[in-house]
C-alpha atoms as a PDB file:
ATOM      1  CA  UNK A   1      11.485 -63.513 -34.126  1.00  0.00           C
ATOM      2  CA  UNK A   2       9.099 -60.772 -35.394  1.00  0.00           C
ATOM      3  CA  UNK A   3       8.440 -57.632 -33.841  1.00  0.00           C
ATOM      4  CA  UNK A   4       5.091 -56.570 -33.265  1.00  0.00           C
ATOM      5  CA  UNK A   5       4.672 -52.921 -34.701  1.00  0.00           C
ATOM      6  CA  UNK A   6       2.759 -50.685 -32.231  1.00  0.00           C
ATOM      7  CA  UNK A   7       0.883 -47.435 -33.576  1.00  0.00           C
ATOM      8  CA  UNK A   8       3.095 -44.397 -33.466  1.00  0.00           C
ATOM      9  CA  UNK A   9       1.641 -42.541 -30.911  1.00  0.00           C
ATOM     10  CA  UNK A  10       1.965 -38.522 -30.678  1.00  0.00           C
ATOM     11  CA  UNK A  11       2.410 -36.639 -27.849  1.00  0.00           C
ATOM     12  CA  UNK A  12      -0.393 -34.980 -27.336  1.00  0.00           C
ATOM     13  CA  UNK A  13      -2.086 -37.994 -28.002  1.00  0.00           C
ATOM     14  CA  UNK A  14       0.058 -39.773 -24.603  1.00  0.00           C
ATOM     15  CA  UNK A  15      -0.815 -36.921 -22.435  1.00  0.00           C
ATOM     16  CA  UNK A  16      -4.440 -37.370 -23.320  1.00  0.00           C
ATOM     17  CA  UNK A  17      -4.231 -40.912 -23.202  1.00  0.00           C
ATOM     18  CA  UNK A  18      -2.873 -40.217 -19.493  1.00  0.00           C
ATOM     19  CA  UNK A  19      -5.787 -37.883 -18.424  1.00  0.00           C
ATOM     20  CA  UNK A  20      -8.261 -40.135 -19.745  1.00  0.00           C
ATOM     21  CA  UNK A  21      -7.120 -43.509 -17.596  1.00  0.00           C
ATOM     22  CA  UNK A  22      -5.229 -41.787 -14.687  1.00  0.00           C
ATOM     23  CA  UNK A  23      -7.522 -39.524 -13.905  1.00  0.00           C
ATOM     24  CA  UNK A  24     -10.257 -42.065 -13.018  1.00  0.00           C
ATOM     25  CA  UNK A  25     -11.953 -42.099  -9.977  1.00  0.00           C
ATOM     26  CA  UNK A  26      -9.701 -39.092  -9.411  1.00  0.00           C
ATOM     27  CA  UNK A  27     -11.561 -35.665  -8.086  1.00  0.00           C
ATOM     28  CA  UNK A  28     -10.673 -32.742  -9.612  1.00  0.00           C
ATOM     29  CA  UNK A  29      -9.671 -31.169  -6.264  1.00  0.00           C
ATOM     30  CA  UNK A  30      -6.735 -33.694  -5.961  1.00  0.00           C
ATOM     31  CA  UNK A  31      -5.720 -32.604  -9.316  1.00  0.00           C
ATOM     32  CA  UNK A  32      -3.273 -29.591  -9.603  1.00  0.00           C
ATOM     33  CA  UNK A  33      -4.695 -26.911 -11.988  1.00  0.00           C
ATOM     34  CA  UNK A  34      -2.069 -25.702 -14.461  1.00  0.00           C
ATOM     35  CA  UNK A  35      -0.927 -22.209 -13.810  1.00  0.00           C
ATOM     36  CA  UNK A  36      -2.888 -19.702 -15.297  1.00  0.00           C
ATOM     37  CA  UNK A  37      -1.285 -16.865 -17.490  1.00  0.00           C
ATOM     38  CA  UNK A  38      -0.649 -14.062 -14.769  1.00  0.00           C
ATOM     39  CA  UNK A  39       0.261 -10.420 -16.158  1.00  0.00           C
ATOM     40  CA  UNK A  40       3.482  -9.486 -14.652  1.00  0.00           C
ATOM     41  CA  UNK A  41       2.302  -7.594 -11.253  1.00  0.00           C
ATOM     42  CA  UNK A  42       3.213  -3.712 -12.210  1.00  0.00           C
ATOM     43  CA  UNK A  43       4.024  -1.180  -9.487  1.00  0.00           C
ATOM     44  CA  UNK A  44       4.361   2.481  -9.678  1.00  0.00           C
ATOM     45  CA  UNK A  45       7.878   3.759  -9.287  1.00  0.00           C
ATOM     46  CA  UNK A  46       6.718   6.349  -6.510  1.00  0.00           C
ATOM     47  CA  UNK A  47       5.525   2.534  -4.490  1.00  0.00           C
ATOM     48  CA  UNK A  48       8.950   1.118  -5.033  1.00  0.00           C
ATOM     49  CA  UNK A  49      10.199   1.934  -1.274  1.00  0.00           C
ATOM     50  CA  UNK A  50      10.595   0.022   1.918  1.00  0.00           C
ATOM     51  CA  UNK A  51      10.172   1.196   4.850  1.00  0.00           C
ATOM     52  CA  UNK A  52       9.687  -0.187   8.440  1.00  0.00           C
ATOM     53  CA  UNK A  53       7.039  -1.158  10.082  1.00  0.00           C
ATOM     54  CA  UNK A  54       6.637   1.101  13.322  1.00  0.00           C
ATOM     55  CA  UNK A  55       5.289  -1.912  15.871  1.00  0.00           C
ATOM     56  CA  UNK A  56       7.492  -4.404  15.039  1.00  0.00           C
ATOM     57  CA  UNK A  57      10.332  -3.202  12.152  1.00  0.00           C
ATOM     58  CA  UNK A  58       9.368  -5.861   9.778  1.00  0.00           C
ATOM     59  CA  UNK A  59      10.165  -4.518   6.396  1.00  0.00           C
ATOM     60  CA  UNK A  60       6.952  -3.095   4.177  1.00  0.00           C
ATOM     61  CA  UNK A  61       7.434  -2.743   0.492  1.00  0.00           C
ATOM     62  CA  UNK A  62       5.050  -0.039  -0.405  1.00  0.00           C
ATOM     63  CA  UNK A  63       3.838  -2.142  -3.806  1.00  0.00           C
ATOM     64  CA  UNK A  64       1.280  -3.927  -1.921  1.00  0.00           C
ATOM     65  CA  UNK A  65      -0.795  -0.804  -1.967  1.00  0.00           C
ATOM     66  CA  UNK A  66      -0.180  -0.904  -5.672  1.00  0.00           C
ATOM     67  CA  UNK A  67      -3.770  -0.416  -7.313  1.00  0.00           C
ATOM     68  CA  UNK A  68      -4.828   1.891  -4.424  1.00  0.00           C
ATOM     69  CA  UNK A  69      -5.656   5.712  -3.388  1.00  0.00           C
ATOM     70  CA  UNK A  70      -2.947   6.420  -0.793  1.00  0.00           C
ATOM     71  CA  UNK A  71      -3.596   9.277   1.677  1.00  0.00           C
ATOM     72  CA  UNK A  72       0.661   9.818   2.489  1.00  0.00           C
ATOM     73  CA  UNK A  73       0.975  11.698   5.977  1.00  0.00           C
ATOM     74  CA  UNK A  74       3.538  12.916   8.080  1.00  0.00           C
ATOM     75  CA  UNK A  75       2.875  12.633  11.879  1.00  0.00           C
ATOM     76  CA  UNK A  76       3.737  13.337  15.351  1.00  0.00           C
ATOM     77  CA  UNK A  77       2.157  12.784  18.784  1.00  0.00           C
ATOM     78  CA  UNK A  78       2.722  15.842  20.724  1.00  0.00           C
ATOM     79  CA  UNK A  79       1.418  18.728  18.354  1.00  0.00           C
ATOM     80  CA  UNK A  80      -1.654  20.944  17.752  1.00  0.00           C
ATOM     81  CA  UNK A  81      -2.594  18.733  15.033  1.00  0.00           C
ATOM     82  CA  UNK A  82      -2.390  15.535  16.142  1.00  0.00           C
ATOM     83  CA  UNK A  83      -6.316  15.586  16.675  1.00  0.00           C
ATOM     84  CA  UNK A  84      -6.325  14.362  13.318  1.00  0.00           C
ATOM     85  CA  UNK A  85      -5.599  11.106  13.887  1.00  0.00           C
ATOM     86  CA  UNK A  86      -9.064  10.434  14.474  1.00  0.00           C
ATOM     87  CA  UNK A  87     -10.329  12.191  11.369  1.00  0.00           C
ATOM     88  CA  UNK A  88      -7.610   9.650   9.401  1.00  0.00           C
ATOM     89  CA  UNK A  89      -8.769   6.654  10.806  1.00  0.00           C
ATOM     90  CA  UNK A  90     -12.040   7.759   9.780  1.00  0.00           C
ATOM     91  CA  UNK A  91     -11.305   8.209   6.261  1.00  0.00           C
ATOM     92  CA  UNK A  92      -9.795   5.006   6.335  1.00  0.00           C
ATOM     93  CA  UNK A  93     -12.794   3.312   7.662  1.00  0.00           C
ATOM     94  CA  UNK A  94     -14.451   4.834   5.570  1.00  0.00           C
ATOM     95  CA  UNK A  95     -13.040   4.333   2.200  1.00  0.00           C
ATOM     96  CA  UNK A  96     -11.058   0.968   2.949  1.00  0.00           C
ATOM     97  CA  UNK A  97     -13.354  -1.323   1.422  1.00  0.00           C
ATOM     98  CA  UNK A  98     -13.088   1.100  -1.731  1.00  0.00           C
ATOM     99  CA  UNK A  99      -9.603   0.885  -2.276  1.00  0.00           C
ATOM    100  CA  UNK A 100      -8.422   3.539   0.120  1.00  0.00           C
ATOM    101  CA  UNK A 101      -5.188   3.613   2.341  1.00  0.00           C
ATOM    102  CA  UNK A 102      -3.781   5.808   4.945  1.00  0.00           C
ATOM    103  CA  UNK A 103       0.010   5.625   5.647  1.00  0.00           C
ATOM    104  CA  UNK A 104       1.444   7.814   7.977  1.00  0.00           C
ATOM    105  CA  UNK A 105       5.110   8.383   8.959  1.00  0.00           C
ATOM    106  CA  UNK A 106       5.705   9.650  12.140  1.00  0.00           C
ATOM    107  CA  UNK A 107       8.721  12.707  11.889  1.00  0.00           C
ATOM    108  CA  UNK A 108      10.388  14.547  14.407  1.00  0.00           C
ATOM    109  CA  UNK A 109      11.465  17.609  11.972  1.00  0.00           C
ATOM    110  CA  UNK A 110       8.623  19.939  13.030  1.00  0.00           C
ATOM    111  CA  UNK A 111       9.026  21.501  16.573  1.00  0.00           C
ATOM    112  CA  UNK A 112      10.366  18.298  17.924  1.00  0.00           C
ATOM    113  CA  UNK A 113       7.392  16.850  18.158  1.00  0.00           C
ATOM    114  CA  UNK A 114       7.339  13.061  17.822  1.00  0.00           C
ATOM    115  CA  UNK A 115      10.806  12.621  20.429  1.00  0.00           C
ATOM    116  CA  UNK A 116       9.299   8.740  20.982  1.00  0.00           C
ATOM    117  CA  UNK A 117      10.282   5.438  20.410  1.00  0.00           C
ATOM    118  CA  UNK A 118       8.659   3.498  18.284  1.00  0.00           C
ATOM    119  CA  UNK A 119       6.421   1.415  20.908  1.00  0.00           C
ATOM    120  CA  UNK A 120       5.792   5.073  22.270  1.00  0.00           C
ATOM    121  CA  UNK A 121       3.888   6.263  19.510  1.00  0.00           C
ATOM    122  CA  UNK A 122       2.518   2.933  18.251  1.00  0.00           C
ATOM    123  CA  UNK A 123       1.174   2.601  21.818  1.00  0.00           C
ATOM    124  CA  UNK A 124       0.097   6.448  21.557  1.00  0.00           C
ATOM    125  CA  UNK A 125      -1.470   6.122  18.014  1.00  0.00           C
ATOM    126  CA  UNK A 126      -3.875   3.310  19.171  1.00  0.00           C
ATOM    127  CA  UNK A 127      -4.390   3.725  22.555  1.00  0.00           C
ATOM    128  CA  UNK A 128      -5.118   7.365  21.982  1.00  0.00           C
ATOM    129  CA  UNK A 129      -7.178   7.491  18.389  1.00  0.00           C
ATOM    130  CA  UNK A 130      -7.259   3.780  18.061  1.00  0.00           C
ATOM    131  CA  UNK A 131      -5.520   3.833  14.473  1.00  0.00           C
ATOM    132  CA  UNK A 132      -5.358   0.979  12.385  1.00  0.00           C
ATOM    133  CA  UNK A 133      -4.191   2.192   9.504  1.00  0.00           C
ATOM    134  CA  UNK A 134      -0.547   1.169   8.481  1.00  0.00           C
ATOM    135  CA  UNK A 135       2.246   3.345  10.222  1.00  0.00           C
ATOM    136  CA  UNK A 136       5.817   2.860   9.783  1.00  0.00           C
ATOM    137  CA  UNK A 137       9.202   4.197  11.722  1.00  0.00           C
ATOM    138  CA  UNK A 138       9.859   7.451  12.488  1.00  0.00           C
ATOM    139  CA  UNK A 139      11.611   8.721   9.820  1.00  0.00           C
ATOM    140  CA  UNK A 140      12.957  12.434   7.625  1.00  0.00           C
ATOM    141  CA  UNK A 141      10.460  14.127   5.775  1.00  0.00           C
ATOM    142  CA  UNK A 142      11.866  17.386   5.085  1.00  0.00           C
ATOM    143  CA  UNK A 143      15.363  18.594   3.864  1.00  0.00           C
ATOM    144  CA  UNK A 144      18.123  17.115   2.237  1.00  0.00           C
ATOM    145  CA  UNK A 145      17.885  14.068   4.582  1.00  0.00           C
ATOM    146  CA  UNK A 146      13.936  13.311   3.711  1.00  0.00           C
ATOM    147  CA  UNK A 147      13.434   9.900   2.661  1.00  0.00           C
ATOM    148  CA  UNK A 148      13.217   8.714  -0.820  1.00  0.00           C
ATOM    149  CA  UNK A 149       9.675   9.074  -1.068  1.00  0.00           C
ATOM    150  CA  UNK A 150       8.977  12.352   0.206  1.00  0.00           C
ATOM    151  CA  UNK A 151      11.671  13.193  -2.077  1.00  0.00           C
ATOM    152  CA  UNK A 152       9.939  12.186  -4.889  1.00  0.00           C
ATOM    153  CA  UNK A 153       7.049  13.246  -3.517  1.00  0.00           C
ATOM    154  CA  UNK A 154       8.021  16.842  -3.763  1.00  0.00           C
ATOM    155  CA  UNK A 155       9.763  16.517  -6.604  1.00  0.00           C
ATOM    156  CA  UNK A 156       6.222  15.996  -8.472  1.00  0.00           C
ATOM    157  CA  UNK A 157       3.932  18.095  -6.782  1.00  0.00           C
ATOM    158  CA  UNK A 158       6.380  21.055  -6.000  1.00  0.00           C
ATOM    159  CA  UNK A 159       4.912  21.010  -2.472  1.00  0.00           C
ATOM    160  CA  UNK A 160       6.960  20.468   1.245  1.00  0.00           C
ATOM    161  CA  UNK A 161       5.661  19.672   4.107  1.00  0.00           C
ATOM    162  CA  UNK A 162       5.961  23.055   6.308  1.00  0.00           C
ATOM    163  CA  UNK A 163       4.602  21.034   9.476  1.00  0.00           C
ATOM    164  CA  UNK A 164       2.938  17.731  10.984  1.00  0.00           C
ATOM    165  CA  UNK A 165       0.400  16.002   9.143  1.00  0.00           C
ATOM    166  CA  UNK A 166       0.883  17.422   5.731  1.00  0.00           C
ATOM    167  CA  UNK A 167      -1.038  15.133   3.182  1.00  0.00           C
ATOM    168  CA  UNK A 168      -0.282  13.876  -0.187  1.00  0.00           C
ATOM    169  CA  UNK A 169      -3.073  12.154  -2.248  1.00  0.00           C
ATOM    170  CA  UNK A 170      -1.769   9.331  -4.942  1.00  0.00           C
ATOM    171  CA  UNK A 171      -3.950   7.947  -7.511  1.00  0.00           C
ATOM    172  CA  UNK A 172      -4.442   4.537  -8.654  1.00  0.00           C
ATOM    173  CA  UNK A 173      -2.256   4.823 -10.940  1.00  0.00           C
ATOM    174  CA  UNK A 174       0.539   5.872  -8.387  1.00  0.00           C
ATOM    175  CA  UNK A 175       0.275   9.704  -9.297  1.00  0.00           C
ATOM    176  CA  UNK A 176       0.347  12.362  -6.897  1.00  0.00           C
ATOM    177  CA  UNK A 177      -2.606  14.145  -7.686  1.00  0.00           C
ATOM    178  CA  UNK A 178      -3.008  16.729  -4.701  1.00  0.00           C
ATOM    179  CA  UNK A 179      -1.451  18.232  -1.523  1.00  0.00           C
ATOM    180  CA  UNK A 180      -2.645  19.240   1.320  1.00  0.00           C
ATOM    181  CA  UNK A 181      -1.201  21.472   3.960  1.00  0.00           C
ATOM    182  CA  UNK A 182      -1.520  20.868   7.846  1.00  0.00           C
ATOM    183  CA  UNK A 183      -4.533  22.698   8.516  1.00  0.00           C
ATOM    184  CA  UNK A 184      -6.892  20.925   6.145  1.00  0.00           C
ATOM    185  CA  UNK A 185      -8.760  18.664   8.052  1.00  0.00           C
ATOM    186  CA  UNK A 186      -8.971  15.036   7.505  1.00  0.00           C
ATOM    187  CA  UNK A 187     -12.875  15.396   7.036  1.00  0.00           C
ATOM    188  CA  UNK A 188     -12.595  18.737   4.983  1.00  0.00           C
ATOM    189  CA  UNK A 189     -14.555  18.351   1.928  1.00  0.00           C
ATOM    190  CA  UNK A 190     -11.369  19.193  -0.033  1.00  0.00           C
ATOM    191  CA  UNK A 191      -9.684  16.384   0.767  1.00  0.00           C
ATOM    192  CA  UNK A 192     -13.226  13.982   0.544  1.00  0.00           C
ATOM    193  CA  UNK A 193     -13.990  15.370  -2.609  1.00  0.00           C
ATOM    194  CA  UNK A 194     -10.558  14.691  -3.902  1.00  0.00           C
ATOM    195  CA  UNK A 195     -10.266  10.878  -2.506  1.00  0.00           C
ATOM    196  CA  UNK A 196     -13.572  10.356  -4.119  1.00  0.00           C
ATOM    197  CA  UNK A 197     -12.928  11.324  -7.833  1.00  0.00           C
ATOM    198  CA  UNK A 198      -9.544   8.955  -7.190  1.00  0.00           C
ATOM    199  CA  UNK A 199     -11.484   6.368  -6.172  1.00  0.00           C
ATOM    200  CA  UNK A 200     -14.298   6.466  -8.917  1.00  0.00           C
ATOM    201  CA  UNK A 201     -11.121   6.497 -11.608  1.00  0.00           C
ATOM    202  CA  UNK A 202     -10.578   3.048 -13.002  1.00  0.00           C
ATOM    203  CA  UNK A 203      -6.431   1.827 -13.851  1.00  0.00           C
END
């Protein structure tokens, strides 16, 4: 008995053979698109900290606000600055849809003055000034105990937080570009001025 030769078929040739007949009748929604080429997702090293969340504790890696202008603050409920939770959230209203984020980490190392739990000043923060931007747990700031990022924090802008609701401003590029000490105001043109050449700078 003779075999019947059959035309050496390539690979590429099969696969396209495939896409041809089995893809007939066949929308392109049921079809799985192949994965596109993805850069590896870069953060800065001064994002690389978790911390967490103050409502509920779940774990926040700070790289999701990779790509961003982040406003860092240190806050507490019960001082003569606290006011300035409302001139925060209104940054943050403000610039949000422009890449902007608040974070603010409530500390008790300044006069005592954040002695709640967390529900107490998550409660406090939005009942009171109705903030929405993210918060995490009460946590050091200042000293040898201050958590990595303030540490780091310092480290590159050779400024401490003497008090509540210091501010650090970090560029796109995850940079800290500016300080601010705790009686600038939220709404100071200072602190505008400097969020809005961040913002207008391109990674």
């Amino acid at each position: 008995m003779v075999r019947m030769k059959t035309p050496y078929l390539t690979r590429r040739a099969v696969v396209a053979t495939f896409l041809v007949v089995g893809l007939a009748g066949v929308s392109w929604a049921q079809v799985p698109s192949a994965p596109a080429a993805v850069a590896p997702a870069t953060c800065p090293v001064l994002l690389k900290h978790e911390f967490a969340r103050l409502q509920d504790d779940a774990p926040q890696n700070l790289c999701q606000y990779a790509g961003k202008v982040v406003l860092v603050v240190n806050t507490a409920s019960y001082c003569g600055f606290t006011r300035q939770y409302e001139g925060l959230e209104a940054l943050y209203a403000k610039y949000q849809s422009r890449g902007l984020v608040v974070l603010g980490f409530p500390s008790n190392d300044f006069g005592k003055q954040e002695p709640g739990s967390a529900k107490e000043i998550a409660d406090f923060c939005f009942n009171t000034y109705g903030v929405k931007f993210p918060m995490f747990a009460k946590t050091v700031v200042s000293g040898p105990q201050r958590n990595p990022l303030y540490a780091e924090l310092m480290q590159a802008t050779k400024a401490e937080p003497k008090w509540n609701f210091h501010k650090f401003l970090i560029d796109r590029s995850g940079k800290p570009v500016a300080s601010f000490v705790s009686n600038v105001e939220p709404e100071n043109v200072v602190i505008t001025t400097a969020i809005e050449k961040a913002l207008a700078q391109k990674l």
